[in-house]
Protein backbone atom coordinates (compact mmCIF):
# COMPACT_ATOMS: atom_id res chain seq x y z
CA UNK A 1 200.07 14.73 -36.79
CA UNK A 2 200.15 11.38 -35.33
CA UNK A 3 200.63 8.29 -37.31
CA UNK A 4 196.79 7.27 -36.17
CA UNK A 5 195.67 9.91 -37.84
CA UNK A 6 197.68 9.82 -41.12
CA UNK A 7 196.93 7.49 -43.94
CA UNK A 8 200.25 7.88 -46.22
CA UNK A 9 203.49 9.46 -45.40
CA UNK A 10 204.65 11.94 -47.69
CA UNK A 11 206.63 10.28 -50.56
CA UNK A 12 210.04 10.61 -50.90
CA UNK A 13 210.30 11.94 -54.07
CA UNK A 14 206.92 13.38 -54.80
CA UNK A 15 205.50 12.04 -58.17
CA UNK A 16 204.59 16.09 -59.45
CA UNK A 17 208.48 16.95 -59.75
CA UNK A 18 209.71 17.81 -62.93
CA UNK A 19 211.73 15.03 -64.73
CA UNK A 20 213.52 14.67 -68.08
CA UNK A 21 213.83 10.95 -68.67
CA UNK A 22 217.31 9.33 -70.04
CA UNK A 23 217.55 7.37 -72.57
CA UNK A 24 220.19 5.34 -71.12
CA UNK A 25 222.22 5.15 -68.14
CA UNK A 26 225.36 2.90 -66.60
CA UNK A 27 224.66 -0.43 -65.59
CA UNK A 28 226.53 0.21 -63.01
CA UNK A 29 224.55 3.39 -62.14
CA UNK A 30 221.35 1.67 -62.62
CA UNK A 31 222.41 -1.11 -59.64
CA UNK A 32 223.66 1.54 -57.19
CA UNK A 33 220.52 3.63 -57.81
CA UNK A 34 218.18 0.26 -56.86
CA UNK A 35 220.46 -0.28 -54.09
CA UNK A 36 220.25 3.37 -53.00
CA UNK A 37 216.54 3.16 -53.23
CA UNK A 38 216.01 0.29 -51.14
CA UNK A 39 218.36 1.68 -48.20
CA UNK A 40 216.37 4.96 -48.86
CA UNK A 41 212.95 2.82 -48.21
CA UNK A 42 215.18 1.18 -44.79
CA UNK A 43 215.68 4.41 -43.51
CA UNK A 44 211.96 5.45 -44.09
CA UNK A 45 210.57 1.86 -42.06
CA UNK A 46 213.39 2.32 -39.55
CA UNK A 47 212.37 6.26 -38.65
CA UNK A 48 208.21 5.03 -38.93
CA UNK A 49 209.09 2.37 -36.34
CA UNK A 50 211.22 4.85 -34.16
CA UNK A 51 208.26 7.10 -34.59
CA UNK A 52 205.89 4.51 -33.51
CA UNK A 53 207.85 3.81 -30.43
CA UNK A 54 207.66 7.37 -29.29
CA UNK A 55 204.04 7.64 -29.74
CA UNK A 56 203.57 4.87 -27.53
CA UNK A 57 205.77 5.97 -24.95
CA UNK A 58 203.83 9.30 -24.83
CA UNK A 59 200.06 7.84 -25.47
CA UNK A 60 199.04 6.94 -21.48
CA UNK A 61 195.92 5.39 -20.70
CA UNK A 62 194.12 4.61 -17.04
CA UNK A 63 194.87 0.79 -15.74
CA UNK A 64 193.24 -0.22 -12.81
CA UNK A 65 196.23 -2.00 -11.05
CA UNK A 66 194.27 -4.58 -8.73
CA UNK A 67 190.64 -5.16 -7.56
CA UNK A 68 189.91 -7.27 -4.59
CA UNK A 69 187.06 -9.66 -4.46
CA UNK A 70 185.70 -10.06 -1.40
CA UNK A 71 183.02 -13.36 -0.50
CA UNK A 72 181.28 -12.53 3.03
CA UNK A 73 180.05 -15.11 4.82
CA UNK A 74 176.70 -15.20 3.50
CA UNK A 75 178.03 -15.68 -0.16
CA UNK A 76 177.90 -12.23 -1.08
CA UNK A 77 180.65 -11.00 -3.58
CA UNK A 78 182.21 -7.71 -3.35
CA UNK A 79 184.75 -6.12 -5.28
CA UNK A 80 186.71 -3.24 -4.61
CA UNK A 81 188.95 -1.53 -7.15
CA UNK A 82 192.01 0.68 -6.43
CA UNK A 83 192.10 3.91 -7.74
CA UNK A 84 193.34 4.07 -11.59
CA UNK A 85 197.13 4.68 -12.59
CA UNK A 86 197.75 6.58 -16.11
CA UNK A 87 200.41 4.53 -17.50
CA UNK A 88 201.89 4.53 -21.31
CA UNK A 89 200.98 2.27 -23.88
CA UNK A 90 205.02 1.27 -24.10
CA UNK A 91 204.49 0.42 -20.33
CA UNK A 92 201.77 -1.45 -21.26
CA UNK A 93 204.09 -3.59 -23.38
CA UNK A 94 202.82 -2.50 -26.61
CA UNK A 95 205.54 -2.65 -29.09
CA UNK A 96 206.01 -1.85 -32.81
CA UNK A 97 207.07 -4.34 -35.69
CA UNK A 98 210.02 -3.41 -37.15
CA UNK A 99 210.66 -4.69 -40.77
CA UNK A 100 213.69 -4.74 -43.10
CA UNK A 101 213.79 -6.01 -46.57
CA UNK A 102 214.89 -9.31 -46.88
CA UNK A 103 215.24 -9.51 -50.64
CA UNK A 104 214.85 -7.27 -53.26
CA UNK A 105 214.24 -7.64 -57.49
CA UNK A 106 214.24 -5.72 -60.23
CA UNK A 107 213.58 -7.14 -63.97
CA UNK A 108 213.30 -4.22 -66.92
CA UNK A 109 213.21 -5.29 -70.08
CA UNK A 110 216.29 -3.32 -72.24
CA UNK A 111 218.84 -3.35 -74.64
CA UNK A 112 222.53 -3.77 -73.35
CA UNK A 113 225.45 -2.27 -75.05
CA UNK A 114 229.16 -1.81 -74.26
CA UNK A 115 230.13 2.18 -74.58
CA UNK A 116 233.61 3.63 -74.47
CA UNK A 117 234.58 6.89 -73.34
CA UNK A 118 236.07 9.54 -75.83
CA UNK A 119 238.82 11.74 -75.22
CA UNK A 120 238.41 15.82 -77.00
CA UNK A 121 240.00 14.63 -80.14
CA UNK A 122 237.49 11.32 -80.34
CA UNK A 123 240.12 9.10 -78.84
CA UNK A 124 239.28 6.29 -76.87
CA UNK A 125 240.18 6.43 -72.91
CA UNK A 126 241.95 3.86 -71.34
CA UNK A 127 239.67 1.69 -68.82
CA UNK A 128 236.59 3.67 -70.04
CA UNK A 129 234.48 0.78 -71.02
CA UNK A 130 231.10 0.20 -69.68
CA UNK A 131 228.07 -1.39 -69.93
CA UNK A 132 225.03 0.15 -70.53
CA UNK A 133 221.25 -0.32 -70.36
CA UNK A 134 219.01 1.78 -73.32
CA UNK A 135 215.46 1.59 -72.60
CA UNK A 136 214.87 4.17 -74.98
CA UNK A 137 214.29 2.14 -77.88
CA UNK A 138 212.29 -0.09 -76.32
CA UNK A 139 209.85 2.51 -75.43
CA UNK A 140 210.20 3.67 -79.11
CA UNK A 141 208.76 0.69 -80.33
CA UNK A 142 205.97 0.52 -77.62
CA UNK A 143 204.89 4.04 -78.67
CA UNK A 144 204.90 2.95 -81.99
CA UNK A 145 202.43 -0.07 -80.51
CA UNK A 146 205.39 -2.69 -82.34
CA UNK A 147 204.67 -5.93 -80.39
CA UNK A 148 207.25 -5.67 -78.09
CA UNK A 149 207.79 -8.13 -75.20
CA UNK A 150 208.39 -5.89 -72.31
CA UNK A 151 207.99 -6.47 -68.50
CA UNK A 152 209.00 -4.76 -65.52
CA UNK A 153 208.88 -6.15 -62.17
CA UNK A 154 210.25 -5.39 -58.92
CA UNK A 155 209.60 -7.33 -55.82
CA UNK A 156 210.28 -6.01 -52.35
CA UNK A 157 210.01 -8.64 -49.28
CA UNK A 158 209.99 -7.14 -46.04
CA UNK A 159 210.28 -9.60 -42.83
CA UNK A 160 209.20 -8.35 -39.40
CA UNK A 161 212.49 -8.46 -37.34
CA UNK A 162 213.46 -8.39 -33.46
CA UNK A 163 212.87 -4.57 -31.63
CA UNK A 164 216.25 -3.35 -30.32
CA UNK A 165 217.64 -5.11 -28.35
CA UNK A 166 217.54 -1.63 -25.79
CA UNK A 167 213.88 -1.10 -26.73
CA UNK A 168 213.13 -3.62 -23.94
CA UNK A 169 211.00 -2.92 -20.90
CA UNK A 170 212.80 -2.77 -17.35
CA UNK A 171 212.51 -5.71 -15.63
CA UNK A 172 209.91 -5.15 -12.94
CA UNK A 173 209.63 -6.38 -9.27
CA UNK A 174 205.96 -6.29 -7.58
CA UNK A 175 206.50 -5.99 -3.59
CA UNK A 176 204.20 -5.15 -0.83
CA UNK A 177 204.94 -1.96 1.49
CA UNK A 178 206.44 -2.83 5.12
């Protein structure tokens, strides 16, 4: 299916999959996982543009490539067309914009807590210390319809960028036939 003809692309992780939320997670995880995500979203602009430019390159379309206007000598105009050429949109010069995100935020509202690591007998690990973010609490209370101050937000800026620098057309010569 082309991308004409397409509204959405299929997501990337489909919304109907089965879940089981967690309470809490690694700071540390929680970064890496928004990092992941974003390089995950990269890939998916990258691949639409490299789509795009395929498309292009296989869409062709008639162009007339000259017409000749003739004025006879009692004023009359004439034109004469030569025959049409199929050539591809790419040929054309239609390109795609490629985008890649310039700047990304996240703000979640959660409690922060330093957890150690336990060893079998309860011990404590050495170097096991982490931070953590619990959001489960904070949903508690929400549930519980507490007045809770809680805002999300993520912001996403994509910029358009420069093609490829390979992506460019050959340069072209025009000459006339000996």
């Amino acid at each position: 299916m082309s991308s004409a003809t397409r509204a959405f692309r299929p997501a990337l992780h489909a919304p109907e999959t089965a879940v089981s939320e967690v309470g809490s997670a690694s700071l540390t995880d929680l970064i890496r996982m928004m990092a992941e995500s974003i390089a995950d979203a990269q890939v998916a602009l990258d691949r639409s543009a490299a789509e795009l430019v395929a498309e292009l390159a296989q869409t062709r379309v008639p162009v007339v490539p000259s017409i000749t206007e003739t004025i006879g000598t009692d004023g009359s105009i004439s034109y004469a067309t030569a025959k049409p050429q199929m050539v591809s949109l790419l040929e054309l010069g239609v390109r795609p914009t490629f985008y890649q995100f310039s700047q990304a935020t996240l703000e979640v509202s959660m409690d922060m807590k330093l957890v150690e690591q336990l060893d079998e007998r309860g011990q404590r690990r050495s170097g096991s210390l982490g931070l953590f973010a619990d959001t489960a609490s904070v949903r508690f209370e929400r549930k519980l319809q507490r007045d809770v101050q809680v805002r999300s937000k993520i912001t996403a800026t994509l910029v358009p960028v420069p093609a490829p620098l390979r992506l460019d057309i050959p340069r072209r010569t025009v000459g006339t036939p000996e």
